[in-house]
N, C-alpha and C. Protein backbone atom coordinates (compact mmCIF):
# COMPACT_ATOMS: atom_id res chain seq x y z
N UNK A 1 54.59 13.39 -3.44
CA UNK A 1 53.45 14.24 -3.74
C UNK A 1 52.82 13.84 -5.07
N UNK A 2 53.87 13.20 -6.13
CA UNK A 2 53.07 13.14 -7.56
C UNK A 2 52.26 11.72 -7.09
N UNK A 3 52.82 10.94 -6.31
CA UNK A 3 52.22 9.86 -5.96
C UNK A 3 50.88 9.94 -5.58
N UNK A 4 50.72 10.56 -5.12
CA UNK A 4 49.29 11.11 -4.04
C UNK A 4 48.59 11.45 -4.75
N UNK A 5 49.06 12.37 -5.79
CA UNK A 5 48.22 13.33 -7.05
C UNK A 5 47.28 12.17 -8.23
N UNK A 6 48.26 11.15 -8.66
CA UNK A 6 48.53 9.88 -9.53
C UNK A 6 47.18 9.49 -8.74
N UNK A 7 47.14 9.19 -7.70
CA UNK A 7 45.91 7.76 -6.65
C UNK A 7 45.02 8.69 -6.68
N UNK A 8 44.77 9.56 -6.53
CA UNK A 8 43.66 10.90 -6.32
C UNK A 8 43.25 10.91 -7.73
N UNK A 9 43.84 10.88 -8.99
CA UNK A 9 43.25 10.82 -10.37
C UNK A 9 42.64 9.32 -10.39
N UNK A 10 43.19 8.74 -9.91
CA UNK A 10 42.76 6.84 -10.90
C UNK A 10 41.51 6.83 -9.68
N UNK A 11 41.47 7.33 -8.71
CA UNK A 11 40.21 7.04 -7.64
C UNK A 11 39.36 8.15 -8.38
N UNK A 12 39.38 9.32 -8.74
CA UNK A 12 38.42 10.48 -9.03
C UNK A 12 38.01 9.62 -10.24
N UNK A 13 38.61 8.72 -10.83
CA UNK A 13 38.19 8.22 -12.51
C UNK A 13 37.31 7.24 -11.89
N UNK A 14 37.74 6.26 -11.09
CA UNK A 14 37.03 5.43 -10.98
C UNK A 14 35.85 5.25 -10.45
N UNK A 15 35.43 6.61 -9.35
CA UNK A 15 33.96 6.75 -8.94
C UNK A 15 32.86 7.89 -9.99
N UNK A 16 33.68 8.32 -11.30
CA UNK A 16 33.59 8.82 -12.37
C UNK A 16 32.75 7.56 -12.94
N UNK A 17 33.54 6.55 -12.83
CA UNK A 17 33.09 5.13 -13.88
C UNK A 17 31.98 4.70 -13.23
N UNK A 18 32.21 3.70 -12.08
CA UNK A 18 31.19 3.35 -11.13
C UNK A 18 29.92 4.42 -11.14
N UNK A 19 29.70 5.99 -11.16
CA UNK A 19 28.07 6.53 -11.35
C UNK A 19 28.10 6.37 -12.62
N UNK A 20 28.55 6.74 -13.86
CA UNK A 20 27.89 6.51 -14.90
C UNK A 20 27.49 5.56 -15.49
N UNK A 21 27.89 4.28 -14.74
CA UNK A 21 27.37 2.91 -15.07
C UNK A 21 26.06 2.84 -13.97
N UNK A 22 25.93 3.24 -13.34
CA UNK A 22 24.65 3.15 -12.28
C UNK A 22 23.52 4.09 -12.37
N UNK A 23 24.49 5.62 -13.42
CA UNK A 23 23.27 6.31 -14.13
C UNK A 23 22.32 5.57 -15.48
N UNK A 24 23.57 5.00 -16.13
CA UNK A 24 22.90 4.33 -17.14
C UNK A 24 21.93 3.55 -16.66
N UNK A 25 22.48 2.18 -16.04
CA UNK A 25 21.28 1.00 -15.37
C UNK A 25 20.11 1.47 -14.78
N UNK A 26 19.64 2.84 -14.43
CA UNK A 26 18.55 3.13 -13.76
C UNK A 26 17.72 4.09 -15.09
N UNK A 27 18.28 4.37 -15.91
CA UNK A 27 17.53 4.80 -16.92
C UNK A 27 16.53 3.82 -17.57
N UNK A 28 15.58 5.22 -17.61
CA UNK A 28 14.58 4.18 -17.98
C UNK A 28 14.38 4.14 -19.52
N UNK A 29 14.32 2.75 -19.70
CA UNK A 29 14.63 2.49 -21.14
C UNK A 29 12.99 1.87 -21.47
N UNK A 30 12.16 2.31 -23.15
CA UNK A 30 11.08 2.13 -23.31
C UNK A 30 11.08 1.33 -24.49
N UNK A 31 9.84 0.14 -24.15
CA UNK A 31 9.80 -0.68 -25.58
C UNK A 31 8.65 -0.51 -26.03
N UNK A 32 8.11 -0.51 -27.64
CA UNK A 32 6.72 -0.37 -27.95
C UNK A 32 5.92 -1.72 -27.79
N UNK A 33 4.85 -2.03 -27.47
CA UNK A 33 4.24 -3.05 -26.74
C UNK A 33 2.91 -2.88 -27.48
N UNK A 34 2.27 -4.02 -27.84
CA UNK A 34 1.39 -3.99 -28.44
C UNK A 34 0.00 -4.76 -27.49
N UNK A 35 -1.14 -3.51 -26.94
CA UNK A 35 -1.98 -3.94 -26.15
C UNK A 35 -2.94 -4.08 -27.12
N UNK A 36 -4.44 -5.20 -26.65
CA UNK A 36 -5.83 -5.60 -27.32
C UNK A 36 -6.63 -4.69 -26.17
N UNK A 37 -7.44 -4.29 -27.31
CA UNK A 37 -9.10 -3.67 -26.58
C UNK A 37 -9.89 -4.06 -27.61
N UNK A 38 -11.00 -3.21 -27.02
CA UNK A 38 -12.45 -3.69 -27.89
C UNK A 38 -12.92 -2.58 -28.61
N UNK A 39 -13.21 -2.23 -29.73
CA UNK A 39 -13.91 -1.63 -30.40
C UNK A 39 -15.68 -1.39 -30.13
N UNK A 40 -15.92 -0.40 -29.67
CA UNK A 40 -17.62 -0.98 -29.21
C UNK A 40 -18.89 -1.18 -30.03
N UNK A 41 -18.46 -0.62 -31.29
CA UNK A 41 -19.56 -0.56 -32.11
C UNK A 41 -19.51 -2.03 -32.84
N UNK A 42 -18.44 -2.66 -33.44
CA UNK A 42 -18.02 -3.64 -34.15
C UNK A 42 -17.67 -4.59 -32.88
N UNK A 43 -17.19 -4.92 -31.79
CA UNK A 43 -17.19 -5.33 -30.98
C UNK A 43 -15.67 -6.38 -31.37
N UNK A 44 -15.27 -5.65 -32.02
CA UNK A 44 -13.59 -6.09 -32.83
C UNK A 44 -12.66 -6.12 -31.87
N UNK A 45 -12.00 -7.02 -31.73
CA UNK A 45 -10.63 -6.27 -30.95
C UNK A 45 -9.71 -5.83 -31.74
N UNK A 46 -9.01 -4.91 -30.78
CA UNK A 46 -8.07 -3.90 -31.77
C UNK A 46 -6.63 -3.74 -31.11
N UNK A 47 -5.63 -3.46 -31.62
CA UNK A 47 -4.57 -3.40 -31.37
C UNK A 47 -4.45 -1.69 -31.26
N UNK A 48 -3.83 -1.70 -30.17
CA UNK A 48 -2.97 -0.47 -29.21
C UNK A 48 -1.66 -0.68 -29.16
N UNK A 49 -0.39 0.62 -29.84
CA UNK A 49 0.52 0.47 -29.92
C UNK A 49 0.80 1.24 -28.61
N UNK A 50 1.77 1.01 -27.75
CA UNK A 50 1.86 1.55 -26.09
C UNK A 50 3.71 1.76 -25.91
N UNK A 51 4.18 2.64 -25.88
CA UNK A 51 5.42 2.47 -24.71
C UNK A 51 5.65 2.52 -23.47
N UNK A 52 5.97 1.24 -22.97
CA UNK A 52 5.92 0.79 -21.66
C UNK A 52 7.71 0.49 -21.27
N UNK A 53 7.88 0.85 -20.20
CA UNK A 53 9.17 0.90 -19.68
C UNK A 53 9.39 -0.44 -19.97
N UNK A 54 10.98 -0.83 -20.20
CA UNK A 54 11.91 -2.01 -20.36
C UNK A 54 12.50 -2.07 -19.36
N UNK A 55 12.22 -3.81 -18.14
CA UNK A 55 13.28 -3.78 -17.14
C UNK A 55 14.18 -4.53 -17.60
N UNK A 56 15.14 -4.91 -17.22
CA UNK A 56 16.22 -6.55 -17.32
C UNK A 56 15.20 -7.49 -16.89
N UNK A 57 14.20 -7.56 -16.47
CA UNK A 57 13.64 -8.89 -15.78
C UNK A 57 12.44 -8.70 -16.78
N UNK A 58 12.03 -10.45 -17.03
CA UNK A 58 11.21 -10.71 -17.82
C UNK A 58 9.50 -10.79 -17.08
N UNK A 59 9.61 -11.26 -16.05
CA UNK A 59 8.31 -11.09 -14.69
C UNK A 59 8.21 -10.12 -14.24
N UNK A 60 8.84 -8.69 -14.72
CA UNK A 60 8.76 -7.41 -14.57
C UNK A 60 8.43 -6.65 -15.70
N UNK A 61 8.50 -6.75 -16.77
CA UNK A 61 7.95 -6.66 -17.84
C UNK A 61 6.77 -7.28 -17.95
N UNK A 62 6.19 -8.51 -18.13
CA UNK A 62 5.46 -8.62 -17.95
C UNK A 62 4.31 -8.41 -17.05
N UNK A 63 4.70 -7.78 -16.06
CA UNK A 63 3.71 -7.31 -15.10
C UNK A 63 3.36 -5.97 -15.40
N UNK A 64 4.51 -5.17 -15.75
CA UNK A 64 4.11 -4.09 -16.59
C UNK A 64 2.93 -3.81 -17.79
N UNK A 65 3.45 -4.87 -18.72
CA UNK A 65 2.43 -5.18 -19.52
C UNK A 65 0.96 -4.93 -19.43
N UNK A 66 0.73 -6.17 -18.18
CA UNK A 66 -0.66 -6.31 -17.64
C UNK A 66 -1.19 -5.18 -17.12
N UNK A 67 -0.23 -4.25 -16.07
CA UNK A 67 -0.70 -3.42 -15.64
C UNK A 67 -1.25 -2.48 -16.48
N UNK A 68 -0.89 -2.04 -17.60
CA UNK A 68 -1.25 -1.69 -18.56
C UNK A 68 -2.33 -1.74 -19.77
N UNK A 69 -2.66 -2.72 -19.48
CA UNK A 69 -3.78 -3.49 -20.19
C UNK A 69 -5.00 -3.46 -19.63
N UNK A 70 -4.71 -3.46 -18.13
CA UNK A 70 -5.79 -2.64 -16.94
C UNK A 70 -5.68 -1.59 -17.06
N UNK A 71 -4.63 -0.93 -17.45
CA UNK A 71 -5.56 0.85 -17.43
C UNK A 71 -6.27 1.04 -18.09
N UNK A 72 -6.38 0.31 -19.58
CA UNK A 72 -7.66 0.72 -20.57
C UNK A 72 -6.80 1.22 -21.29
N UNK A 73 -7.40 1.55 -22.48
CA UNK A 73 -6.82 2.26 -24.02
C UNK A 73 -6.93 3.68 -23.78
N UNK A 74 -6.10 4.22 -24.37
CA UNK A 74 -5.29 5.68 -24.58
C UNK A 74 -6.58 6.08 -25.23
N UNK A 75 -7.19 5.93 -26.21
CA UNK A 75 -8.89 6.60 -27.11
C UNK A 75 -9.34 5.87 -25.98
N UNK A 76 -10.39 6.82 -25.87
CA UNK A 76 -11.69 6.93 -25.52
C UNK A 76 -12.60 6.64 -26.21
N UNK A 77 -12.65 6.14 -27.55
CA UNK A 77 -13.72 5.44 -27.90
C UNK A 77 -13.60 3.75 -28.09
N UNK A 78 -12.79 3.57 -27.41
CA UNK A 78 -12.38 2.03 -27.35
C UNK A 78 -12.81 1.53 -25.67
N UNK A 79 -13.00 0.23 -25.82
CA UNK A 79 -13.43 0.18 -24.44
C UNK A 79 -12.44 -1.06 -23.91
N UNK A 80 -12.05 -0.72 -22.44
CA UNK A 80 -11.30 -1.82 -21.77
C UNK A 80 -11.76 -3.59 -21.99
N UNK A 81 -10.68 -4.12 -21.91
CA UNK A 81 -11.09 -5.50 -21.93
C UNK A 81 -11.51 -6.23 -20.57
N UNK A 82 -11.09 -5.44 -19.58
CA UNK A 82 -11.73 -5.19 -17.87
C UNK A 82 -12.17 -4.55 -17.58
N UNK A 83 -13.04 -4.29 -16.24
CA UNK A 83 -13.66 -3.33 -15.73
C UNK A 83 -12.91 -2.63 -14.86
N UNK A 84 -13.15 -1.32 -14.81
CA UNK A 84 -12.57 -0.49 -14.02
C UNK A 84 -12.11 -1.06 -12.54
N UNK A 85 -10.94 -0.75 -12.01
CA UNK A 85 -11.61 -1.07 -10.56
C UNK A 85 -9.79 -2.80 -10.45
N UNK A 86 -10.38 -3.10 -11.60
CA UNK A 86 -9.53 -4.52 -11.82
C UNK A 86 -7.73 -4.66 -11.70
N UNK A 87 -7.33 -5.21 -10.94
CA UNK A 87 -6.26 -4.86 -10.15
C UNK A 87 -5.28 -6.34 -10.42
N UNK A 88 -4.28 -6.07 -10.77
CA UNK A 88 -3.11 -7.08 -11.05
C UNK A 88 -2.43 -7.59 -9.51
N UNK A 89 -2.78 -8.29 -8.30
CA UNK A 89 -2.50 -9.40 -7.67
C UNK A 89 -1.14 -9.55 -7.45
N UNK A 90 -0.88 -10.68 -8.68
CA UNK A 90 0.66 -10.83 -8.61
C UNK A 90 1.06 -11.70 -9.85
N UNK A 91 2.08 -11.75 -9.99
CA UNK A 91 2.86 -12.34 -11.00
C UNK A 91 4.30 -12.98 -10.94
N UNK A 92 3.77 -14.30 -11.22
CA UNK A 92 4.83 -14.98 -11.21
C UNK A 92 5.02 -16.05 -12.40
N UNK A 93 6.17 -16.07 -12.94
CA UNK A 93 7.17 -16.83 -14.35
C UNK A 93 8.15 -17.75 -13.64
N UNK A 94 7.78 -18.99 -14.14
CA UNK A 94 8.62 -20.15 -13.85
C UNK A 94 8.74 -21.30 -14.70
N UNK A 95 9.92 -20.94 -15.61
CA UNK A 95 10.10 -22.94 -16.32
C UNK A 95 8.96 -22.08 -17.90
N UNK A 96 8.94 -20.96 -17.74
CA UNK A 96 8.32 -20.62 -18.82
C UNK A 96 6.71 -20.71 -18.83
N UNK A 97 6.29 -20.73 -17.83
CA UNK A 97 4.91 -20.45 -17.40
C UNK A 97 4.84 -19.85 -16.53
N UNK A 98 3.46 -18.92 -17.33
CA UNK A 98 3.39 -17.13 -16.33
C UNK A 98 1.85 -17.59 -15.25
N UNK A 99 2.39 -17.39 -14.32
CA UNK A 99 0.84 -17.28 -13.13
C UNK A 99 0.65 -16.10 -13.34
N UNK A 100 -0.68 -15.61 -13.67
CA UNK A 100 -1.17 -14.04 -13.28
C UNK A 100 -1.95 -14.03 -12.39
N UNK A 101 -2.24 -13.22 -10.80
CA UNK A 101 -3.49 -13.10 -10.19
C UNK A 101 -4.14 -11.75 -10.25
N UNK A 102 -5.10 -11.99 -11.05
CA UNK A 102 -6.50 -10.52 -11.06
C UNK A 102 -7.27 -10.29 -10.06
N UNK A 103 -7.23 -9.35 -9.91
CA UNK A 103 -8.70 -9.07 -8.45
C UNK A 103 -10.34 -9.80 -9.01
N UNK A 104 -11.08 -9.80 -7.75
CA UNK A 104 -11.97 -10.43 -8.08
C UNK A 104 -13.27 -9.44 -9.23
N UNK A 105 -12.59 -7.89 -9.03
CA UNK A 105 -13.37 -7.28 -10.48
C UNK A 105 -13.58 -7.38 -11.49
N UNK A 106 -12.59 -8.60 -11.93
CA UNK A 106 -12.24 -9.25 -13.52
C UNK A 106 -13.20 -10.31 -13.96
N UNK A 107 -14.16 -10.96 -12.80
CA UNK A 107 -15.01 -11.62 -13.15
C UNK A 107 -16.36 -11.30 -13.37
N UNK A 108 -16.63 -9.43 -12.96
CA UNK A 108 -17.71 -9.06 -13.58
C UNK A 108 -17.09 -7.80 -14.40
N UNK A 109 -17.27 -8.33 -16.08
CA UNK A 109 -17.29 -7.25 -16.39
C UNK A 109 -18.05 -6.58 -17.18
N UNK A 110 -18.01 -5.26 -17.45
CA UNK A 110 -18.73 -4.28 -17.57
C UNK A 110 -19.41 -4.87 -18.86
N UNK A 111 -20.94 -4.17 -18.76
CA UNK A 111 -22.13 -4.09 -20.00
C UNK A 111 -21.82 -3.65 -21.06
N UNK A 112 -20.83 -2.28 -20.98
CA UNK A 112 -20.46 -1.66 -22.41
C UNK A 112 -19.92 -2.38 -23.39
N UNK A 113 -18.77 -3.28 -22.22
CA UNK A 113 -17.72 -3.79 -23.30
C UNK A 113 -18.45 -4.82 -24.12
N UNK A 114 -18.96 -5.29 -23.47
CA UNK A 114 -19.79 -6.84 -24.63
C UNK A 114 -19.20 -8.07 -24.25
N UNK A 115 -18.28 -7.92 -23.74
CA UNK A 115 -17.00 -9.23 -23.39
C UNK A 115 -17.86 -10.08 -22.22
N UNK A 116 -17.47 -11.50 -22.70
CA UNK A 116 -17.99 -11.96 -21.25
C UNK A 116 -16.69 -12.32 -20.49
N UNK A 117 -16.38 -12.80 -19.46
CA UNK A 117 -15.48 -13.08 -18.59
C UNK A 117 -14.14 -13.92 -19.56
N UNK A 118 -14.34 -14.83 -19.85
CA UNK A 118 -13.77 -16.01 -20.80
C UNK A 118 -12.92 -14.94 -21.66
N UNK A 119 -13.83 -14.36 -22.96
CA UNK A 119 -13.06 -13.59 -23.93
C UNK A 119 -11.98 -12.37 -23.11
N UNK A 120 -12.32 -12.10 -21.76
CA UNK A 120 -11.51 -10.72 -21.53
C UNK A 120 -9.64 -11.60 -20.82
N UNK A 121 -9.66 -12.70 -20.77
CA UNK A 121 -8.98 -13.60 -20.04
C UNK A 121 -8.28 -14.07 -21.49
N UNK A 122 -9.04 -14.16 -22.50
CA UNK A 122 -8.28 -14.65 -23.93
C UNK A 122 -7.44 -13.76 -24.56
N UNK A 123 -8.29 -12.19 -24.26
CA UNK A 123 -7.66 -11.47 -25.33
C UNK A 123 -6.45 -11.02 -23.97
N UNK A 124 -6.50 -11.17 -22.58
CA UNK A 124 -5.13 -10.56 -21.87
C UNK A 124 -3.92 -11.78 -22.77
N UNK A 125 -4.65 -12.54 -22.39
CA UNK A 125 -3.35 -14.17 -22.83
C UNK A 125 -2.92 -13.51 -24.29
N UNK A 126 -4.08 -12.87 -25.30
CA UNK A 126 -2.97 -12.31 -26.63
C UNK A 126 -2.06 -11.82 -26.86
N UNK A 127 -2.76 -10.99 -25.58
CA UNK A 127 -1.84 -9.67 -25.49
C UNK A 127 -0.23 -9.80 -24.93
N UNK A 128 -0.22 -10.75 -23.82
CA UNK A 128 0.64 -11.22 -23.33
C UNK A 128 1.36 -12.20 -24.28
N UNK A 129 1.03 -13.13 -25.17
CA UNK A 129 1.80 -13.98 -25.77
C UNK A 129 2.13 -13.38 -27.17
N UNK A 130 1.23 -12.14 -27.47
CA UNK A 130 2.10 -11.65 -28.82
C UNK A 130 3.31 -10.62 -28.49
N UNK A 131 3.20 -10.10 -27.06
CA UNK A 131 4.88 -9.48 -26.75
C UNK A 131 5.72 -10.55 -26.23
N UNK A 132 5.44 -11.48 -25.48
CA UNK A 132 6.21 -12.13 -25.20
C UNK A 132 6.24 -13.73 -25.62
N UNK A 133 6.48 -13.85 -27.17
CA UNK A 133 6.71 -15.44 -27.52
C UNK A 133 7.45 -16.42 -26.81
N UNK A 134 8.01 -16.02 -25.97
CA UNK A 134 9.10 -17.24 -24.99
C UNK A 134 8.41 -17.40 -24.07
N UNK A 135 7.08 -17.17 -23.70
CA UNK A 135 6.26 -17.60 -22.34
C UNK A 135 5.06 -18.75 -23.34
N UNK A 136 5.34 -19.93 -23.07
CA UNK A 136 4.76 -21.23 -23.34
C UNK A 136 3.31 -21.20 -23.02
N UNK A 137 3.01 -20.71 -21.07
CA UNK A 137 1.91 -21.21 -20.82
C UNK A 137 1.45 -20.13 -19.94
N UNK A 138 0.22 -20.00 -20.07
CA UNK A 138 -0.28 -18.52 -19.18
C UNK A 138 -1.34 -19.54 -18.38
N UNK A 139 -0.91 -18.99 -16.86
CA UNK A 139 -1.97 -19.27 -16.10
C UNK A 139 -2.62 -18.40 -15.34
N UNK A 140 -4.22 -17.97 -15.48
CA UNK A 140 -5.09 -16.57 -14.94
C UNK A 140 -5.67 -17.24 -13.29
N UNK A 141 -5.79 -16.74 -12.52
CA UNK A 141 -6.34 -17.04 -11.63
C UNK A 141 -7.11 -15.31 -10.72
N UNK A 142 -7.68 -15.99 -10.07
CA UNK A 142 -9.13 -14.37 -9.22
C UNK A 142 -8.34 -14.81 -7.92
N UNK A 143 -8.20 -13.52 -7.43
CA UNK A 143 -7.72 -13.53 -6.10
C UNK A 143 -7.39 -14.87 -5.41
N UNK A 144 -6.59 -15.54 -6.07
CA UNK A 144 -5.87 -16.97 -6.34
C UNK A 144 -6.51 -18.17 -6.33
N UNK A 145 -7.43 -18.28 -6.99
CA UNK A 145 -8.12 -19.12 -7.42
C UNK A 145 -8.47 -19.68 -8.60
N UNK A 146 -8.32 -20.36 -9.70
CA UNK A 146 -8.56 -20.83 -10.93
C UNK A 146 -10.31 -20.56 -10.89
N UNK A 147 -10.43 -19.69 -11.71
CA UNK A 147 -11.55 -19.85 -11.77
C UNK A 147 -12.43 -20.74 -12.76
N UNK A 148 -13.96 -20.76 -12.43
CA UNK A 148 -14.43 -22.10 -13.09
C UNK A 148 -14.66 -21.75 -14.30
């Protein structure tokens, strides 16, 4: 009987161990991330401090990122570096170069901002290479296409 009692404790411990290691790993853990927008009057770009969830994966983070950078700035008197509407595709990191694909909304964007196509594609690449220094080479493409 103590035998039985003994295996019934070290098993009750051990599915004790096993969830709280699987509670931890699904917690969501947040890093501060530093997004670019535009200033509209000065037509400046500006830095946005953001907490954005932390995965283990680095092409998951970074997609986060972006996604983020498409929602637009937290003030309202700052204006997106895309136009509304502009939609993150897909993402893929390999050998240290990031493919990003944007919807084709990213190639018109909006009057307010002042940005032409080029600068809104420079300041994502900032944004992206000042959180993540270990990504070498960013490649943007429109609904998978390099655009001209």
């Amino acid at each position: 009987m103590r035998r039985v009692f003994q295996a019934a404790v070290i098993l009750a411990l051990i599915v004790l161990v096993v969830f709280a290691v699987c509670l931890y790993r699904n917690q969501n853990v947040y890093k501060e991330r530093t997004l670019f927008f535009v200033e509209p009057v000065s037509k400046a770009v500006v830095m946005e401090h953001r907490l954005i969830a932390e995965k283990h994966d680095l092409e998951l983070n970074v997609e986060l990122l972006i996604k983020d950078e498409l929602l637009g700035p937290s003030l309202l008197v700052r204006d997106s570096v895309f136009p509304a509407g502009t939609k993150l595709n897909h993402v893929l990191l390999r050998d240290g170069v990031l493919y990003a694909d944007l919807s084709i909304e990213a190639m018109f964007p909006s009057a307010h901002s002042g940005l032409n196509f080029e600068d809104s594609i420079r300041i994502l690449e900032e944004t992206i290479s000042f959180n993540f220094p270990e990504i070498k080479n960013i490649v943007v493409t429109i609904d998978g296409s390099i655009p001209n």
